[in-house]
PDB file of N, CA and C in Angstrom:
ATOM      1  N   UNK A   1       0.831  -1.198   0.000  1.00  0.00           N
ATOM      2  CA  UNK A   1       0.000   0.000   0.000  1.00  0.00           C
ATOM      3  C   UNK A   1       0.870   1.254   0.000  1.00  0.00           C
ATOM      4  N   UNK A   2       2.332   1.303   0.596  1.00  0.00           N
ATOM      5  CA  UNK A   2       2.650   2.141   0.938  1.00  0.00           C
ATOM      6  C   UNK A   2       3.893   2.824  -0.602  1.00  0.00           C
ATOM      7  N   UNK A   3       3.743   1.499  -1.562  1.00  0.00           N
ATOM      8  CA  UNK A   3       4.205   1.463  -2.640  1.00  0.00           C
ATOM      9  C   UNK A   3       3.694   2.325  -3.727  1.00  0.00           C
ATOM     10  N   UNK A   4       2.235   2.131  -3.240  1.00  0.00           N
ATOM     11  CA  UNK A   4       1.619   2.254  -4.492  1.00  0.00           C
ATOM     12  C   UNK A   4       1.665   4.441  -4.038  1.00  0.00           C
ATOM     13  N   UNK A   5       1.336   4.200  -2.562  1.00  0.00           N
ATOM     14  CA  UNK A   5       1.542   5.781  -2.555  1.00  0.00           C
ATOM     15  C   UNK A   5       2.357   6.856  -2.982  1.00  0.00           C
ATOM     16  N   UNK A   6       3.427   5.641  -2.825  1.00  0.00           N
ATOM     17  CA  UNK A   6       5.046   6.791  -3.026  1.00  0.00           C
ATOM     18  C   UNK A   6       4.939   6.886  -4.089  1.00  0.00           C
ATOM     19  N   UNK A   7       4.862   5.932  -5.218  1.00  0.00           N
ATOM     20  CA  UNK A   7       4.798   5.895  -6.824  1.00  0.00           C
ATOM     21  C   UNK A   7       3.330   6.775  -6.946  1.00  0.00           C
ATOM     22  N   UNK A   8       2.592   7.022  -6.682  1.00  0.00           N
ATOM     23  CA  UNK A   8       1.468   7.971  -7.292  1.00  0.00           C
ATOM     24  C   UNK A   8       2.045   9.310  -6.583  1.00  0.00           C
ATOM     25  N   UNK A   9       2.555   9.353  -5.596  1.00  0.00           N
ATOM     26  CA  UNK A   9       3.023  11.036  -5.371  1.00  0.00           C
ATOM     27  C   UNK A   9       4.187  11.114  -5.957  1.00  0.00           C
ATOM     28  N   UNK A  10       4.994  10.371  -6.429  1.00  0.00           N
ATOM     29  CA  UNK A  10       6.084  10.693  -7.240  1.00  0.00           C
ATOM     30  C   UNK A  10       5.425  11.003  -8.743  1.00  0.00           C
ATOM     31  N   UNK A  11       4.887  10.388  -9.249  1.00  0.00           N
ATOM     32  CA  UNK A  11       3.994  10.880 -10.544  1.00  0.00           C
ATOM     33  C   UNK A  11       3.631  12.119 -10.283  1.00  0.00           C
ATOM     34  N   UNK A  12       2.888  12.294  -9.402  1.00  0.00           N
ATOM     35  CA  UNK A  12       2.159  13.598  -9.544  1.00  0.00           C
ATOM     36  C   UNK A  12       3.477  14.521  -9.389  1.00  0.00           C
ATOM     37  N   UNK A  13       4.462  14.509  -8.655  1.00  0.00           N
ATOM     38  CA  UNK A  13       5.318  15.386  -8.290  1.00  0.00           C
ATOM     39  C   UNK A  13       6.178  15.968  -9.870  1.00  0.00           C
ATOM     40  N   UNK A  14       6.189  14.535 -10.610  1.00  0.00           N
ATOM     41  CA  UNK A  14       6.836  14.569 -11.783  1.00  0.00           C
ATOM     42  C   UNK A  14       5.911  15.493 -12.955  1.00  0.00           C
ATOM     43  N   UNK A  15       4.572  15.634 -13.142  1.00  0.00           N
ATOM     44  CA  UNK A  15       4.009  16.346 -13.437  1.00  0.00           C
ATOM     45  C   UNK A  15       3.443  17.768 -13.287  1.00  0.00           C
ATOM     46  N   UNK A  16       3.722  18.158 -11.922  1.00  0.00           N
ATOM     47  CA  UNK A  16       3.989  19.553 -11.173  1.00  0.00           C
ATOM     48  C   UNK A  16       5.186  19.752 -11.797  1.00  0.00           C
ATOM     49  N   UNK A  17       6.013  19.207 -11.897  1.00  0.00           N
ATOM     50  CA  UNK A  17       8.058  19.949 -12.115  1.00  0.00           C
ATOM     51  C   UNK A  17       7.041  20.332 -14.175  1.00  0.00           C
ATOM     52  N   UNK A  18       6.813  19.132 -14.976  1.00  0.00           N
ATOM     53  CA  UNK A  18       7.348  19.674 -15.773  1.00  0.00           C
ATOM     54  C   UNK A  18       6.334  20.494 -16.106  1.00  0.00           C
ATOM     55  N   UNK A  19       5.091  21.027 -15.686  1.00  0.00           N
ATOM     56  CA  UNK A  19       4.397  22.093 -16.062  1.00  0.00           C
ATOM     57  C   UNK A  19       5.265  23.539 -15.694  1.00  0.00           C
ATOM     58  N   UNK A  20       6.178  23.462 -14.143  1.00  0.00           N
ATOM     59  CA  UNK A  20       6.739  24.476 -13.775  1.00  0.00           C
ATOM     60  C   UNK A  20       7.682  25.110 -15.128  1.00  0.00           C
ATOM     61  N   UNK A  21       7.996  23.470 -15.410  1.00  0.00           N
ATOM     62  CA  UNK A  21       9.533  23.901 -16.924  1.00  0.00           C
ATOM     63  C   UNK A  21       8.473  24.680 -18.169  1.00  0.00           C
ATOM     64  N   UNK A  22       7.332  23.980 -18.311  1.00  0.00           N
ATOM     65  CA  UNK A  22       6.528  24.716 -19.298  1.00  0.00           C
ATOM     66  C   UNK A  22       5.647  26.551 -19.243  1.00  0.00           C
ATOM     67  N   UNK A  23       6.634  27.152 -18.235  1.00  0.00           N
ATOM     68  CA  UNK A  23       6.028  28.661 -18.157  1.00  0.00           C
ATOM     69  C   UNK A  23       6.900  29.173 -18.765  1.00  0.00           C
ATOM     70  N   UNK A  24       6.489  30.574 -19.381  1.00  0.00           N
ATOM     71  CA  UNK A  24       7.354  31.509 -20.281  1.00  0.00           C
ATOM     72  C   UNK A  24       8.286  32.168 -19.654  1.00  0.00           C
ATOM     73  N   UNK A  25       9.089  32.263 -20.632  1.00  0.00           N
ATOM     74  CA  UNK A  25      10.586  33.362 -20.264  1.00  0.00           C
ATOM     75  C   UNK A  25      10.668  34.302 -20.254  1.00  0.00           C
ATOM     76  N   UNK A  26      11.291  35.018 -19.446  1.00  0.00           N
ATOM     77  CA  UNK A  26      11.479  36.611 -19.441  1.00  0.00           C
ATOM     78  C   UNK A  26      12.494  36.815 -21.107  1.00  0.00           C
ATOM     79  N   UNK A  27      12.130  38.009 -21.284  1.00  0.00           N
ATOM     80  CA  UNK A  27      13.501  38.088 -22.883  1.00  0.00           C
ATOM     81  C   UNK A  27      13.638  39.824 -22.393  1.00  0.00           C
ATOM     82  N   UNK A  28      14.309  40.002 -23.483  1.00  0.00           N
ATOM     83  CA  UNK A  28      15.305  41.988 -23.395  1.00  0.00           C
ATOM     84  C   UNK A  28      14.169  41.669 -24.809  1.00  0.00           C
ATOM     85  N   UNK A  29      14.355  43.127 -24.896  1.00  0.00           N
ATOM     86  CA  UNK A  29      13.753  44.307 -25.859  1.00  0.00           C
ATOM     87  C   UNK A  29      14.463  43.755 -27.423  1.00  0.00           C
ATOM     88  N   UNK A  30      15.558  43.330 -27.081  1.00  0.00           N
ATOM     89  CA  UNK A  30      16.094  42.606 -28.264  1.00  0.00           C
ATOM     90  C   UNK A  30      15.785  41.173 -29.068  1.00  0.00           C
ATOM     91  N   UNK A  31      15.486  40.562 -28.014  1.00  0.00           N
ATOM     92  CA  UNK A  31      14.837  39.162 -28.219  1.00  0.00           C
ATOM     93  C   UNK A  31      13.453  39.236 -28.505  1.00  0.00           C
ATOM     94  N   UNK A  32      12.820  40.318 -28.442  1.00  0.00           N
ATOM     95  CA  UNK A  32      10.996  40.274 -28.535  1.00  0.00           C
ATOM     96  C   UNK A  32      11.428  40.893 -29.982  1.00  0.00           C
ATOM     97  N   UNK A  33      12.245  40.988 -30.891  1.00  0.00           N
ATOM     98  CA  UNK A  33      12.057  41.949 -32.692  1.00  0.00           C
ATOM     99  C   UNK A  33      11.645  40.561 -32.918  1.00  0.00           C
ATOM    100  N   UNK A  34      10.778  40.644 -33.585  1.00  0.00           N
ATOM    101  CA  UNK A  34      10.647  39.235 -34.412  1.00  0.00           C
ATOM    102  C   UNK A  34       9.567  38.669 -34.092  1.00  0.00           C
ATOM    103  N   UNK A  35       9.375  38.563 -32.633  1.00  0.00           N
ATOM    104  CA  UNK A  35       8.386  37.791 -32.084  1.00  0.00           C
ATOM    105  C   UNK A  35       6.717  38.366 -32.261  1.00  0.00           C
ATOM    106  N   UNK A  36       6.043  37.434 -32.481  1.00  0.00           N
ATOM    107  CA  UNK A  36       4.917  38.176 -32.537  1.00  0.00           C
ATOM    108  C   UNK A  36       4.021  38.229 -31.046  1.00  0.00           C
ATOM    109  N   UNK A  37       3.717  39.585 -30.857  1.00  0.00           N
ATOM    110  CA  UNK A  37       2.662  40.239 -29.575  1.00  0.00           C
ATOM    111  C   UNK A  37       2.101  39.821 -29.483  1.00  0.00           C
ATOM    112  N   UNK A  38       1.620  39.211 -28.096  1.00  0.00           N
ATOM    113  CA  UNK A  38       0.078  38.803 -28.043  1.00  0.00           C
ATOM    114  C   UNK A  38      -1.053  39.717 -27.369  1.00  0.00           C
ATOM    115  N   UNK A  39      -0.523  40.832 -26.781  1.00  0.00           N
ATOM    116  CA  UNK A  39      -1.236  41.356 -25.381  1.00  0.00           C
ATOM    117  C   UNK A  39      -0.480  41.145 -24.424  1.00  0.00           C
ATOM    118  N   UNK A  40      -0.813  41.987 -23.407  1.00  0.00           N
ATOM    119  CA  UNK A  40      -0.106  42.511 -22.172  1.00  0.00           C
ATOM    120  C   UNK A  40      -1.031  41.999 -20.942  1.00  0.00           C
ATOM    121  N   UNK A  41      -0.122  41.985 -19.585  1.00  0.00           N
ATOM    122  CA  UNK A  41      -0.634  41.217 -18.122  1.00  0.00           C
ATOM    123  C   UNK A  41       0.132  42.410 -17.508  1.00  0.00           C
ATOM    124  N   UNK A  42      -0.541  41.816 -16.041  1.00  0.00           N
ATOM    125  CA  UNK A  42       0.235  43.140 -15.254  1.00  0.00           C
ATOM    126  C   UNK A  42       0.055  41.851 -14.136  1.00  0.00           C
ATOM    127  N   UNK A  43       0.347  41.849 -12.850  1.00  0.00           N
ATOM    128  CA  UNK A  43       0.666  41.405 -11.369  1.00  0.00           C
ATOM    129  C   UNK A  43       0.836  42.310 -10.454  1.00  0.00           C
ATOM    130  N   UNK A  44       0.093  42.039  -9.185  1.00  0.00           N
ATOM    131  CA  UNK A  44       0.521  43.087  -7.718  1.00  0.00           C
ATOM    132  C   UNK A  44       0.793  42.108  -6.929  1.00  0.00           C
ATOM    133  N   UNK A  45       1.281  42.271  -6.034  1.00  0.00           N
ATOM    134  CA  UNK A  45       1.444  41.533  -4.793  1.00  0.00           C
ATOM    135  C   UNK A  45       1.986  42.567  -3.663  1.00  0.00           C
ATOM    136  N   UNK A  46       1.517  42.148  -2.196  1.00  0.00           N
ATOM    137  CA  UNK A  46       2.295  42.712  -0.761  1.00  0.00           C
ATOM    138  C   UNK A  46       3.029  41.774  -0.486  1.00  0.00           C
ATOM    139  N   UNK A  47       4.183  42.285  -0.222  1.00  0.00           N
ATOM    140  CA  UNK A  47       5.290  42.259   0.719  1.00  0.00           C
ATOM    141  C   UNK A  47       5.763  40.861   0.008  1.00  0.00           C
ATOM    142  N   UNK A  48       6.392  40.428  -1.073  1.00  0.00           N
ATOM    143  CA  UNK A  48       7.102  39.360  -1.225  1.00  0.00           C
ATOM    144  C   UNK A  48       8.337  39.669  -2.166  1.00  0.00           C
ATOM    145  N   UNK A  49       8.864  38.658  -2.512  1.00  0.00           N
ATOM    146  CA  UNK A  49      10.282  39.040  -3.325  1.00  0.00           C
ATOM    147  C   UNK A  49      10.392  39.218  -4.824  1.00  0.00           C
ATOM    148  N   UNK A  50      10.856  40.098  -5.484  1.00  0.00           N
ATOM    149  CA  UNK A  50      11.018  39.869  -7.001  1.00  0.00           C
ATOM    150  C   UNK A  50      11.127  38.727  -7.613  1.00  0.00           C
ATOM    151  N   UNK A  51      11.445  37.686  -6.983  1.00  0.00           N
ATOM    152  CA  UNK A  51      11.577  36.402  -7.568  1.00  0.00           C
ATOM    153  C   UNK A  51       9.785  35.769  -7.740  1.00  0.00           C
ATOM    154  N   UNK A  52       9.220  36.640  -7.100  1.00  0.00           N
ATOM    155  CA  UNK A  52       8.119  36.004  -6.762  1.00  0.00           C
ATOM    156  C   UNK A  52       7.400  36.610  -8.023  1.00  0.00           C
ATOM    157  N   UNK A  53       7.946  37.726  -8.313  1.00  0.00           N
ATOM    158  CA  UNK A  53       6.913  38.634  -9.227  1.00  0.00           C
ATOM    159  C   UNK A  53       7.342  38.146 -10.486  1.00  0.00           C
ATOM    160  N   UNK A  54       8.661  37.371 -10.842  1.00  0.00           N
ATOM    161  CA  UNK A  54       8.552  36.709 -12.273  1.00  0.00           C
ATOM    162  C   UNK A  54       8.281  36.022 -11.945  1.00  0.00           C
ATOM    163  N   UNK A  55       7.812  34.949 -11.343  1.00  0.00           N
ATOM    164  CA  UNK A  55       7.193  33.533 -11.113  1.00  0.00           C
ATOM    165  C   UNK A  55       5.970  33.660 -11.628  1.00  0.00           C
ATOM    166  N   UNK A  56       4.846  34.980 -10.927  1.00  0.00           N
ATOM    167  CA  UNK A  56       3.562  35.320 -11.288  1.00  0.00           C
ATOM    168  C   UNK A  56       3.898  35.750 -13.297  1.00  0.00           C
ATOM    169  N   UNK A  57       4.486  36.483 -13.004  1.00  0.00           N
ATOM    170  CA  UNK A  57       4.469  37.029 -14.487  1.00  0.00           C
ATOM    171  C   UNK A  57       4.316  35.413 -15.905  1.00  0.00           C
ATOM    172  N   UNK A  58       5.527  34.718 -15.426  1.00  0.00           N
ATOM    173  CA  UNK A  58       5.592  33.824 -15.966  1.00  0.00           C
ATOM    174  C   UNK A  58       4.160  32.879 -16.187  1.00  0.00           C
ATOM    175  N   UNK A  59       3.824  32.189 -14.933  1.00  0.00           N
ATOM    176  CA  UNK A  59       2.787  31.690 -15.067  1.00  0.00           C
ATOM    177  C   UNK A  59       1.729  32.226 -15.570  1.00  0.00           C
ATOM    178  N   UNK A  60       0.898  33.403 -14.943  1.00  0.00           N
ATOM    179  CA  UNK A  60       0.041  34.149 -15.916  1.00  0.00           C
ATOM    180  C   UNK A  60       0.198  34.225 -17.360  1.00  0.00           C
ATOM    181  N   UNK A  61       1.564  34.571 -17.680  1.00  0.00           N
ATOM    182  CA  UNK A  61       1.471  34.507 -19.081  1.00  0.00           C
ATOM    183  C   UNK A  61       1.166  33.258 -19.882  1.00  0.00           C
ATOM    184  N   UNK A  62       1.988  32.022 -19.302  1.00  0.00           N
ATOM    185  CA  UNK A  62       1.915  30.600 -19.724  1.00  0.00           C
ATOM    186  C   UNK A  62       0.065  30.346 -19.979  1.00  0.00           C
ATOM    187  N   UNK A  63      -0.511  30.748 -18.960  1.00  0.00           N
ATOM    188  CA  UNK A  63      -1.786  30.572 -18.929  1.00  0.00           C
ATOM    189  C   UNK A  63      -2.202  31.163 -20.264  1.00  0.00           C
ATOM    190  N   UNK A  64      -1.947  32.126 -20.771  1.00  0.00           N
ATOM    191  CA  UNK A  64      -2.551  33.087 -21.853  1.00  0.00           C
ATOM    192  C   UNK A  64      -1.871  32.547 -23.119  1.00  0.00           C
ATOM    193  N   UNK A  65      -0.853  31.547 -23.199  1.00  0.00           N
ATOM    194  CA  UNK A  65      -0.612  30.687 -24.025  1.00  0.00           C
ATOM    195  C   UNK A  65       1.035  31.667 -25.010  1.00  0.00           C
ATOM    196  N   UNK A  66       1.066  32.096 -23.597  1.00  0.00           N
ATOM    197  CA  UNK A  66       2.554  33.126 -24.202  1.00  0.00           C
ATOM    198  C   UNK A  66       4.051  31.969 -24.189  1.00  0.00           C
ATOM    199  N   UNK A  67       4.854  31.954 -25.357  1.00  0.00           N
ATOM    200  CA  UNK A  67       6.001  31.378 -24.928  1.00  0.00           C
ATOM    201  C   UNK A  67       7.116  32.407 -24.119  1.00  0.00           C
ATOM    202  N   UNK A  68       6.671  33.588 -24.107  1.00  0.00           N
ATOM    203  CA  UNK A  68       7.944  34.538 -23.558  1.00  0.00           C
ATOM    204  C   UNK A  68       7.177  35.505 -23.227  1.00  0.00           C
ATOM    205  N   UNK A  69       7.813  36.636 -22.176  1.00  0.00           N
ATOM    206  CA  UNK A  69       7.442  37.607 -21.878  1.00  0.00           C
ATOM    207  C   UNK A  69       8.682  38.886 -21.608  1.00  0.00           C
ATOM    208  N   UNK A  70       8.373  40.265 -21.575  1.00  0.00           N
ATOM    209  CA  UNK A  70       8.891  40.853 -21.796  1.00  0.00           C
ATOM    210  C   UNK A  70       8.667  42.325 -20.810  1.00  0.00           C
ATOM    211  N   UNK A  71       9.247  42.708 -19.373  1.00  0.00           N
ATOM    212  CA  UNK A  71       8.759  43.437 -18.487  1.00  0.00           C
ATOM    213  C   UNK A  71       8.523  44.711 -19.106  1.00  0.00           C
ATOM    214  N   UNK A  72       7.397  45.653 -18.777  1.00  0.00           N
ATOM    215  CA  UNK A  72       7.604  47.090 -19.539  1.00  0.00           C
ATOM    216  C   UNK A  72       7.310  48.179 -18.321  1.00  0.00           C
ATOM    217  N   UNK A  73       6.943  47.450 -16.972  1.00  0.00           N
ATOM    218  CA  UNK A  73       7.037  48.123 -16.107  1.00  0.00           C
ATOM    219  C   UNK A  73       7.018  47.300 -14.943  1.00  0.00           C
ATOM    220  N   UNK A  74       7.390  47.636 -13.980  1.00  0.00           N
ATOM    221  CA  UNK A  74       8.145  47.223 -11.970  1.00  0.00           C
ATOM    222  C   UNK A  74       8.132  48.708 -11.725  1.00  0.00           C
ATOM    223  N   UNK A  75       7.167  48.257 -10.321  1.00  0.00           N
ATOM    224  CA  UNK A  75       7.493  49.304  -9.232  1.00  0.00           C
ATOM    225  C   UNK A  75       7.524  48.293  -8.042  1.00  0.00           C
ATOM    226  N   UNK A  76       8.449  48.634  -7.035  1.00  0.00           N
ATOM    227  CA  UNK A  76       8.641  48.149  -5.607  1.00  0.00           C
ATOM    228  C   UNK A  76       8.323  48.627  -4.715  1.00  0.00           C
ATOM    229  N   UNK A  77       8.504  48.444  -3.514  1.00  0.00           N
ATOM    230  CA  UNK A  77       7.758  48.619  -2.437  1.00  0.00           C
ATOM    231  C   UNK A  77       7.592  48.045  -1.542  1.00  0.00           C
ATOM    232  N   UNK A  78       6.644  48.275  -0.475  1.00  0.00           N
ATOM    233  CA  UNK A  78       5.880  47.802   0.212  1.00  0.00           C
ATOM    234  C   UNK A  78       4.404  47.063  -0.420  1.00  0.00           C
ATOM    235  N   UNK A  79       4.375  47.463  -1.645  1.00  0.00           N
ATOM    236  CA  UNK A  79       3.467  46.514  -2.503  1.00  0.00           C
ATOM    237  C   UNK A  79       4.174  46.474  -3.634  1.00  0.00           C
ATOM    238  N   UNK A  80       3.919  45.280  -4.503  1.00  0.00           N
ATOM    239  CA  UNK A  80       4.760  45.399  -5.852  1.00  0.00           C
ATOM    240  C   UNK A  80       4.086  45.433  -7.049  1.00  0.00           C
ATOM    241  N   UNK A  81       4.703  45.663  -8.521  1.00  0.00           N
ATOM    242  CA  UNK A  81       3.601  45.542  -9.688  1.00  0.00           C
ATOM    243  C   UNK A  81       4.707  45.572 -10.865  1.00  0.00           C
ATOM    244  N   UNK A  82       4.017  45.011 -11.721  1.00  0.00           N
ATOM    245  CA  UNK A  82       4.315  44.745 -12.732  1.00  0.00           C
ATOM    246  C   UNK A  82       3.754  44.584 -13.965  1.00  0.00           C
ATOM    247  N   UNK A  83       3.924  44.894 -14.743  1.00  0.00           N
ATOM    248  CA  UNK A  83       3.355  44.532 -16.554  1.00  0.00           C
ATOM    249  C   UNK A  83       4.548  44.281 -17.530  1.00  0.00           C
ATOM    250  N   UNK A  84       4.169  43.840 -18.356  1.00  0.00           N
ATOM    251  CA  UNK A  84       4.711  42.496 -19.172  1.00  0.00           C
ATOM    252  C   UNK A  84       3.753  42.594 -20.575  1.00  0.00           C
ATOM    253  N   UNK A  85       4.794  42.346 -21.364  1.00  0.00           N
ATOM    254  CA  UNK A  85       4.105  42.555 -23.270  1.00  0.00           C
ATOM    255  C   UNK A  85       4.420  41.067 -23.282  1.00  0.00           C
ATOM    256  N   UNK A  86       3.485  40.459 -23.483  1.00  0.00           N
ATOM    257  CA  UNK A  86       3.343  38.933 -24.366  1.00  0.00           C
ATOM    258  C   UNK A  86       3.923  38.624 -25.207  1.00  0.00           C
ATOM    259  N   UNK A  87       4.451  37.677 -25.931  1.00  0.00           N
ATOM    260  CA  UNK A  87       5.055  37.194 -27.270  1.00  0.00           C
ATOM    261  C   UNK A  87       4.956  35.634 -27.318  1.00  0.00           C
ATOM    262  N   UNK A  88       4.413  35.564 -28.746  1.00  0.00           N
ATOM    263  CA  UNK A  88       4.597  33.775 -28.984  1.00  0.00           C
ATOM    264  C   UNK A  88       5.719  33.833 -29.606  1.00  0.00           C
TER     265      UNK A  88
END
């Protein structure tokens, strides 16, 4: 019984990682010539780390079916924000 658990939470665990690998990339202003736009996202959050705010960026975008993203504005703080131009 205790087999069958570890092997079904290891599956699932293995399927959490590679959706994480399947969110979009941040790129420079240089890497988006070419690419085609899809639309723009923005993100807020209190009190957490920049790492946190491309994590959101990323995923949100992945959701919207973006392969990359591209910041066009950050402000910090005591609250944070962000927007981001889309690109497939």
């Amino acid at each position: 019984m205790k087999t069958k658990l570890t092997i079904a939470a290891l599956s699932l665990l293995s399927v959490l990682s590679f959706g994480a690998n399947a969110a979009a990339q941040q790129i420079s202003s240089e890497q988006a010539q070419g690419m085609q736009p899809m639309g723009s996202i923005s993100v807020s959050q209190v009190g957490s780390a920049p790492m946190d705010m491309r994590h959101e960026l990323s995923q949100k975008a992945a959701e919207k079916g973006a392969s990359a993203y591209r910041i066009t504005e950050a402000r910090t703080g005591d609250q944070w924000h962000a927007t981001a131009e889309l690109y497939k």
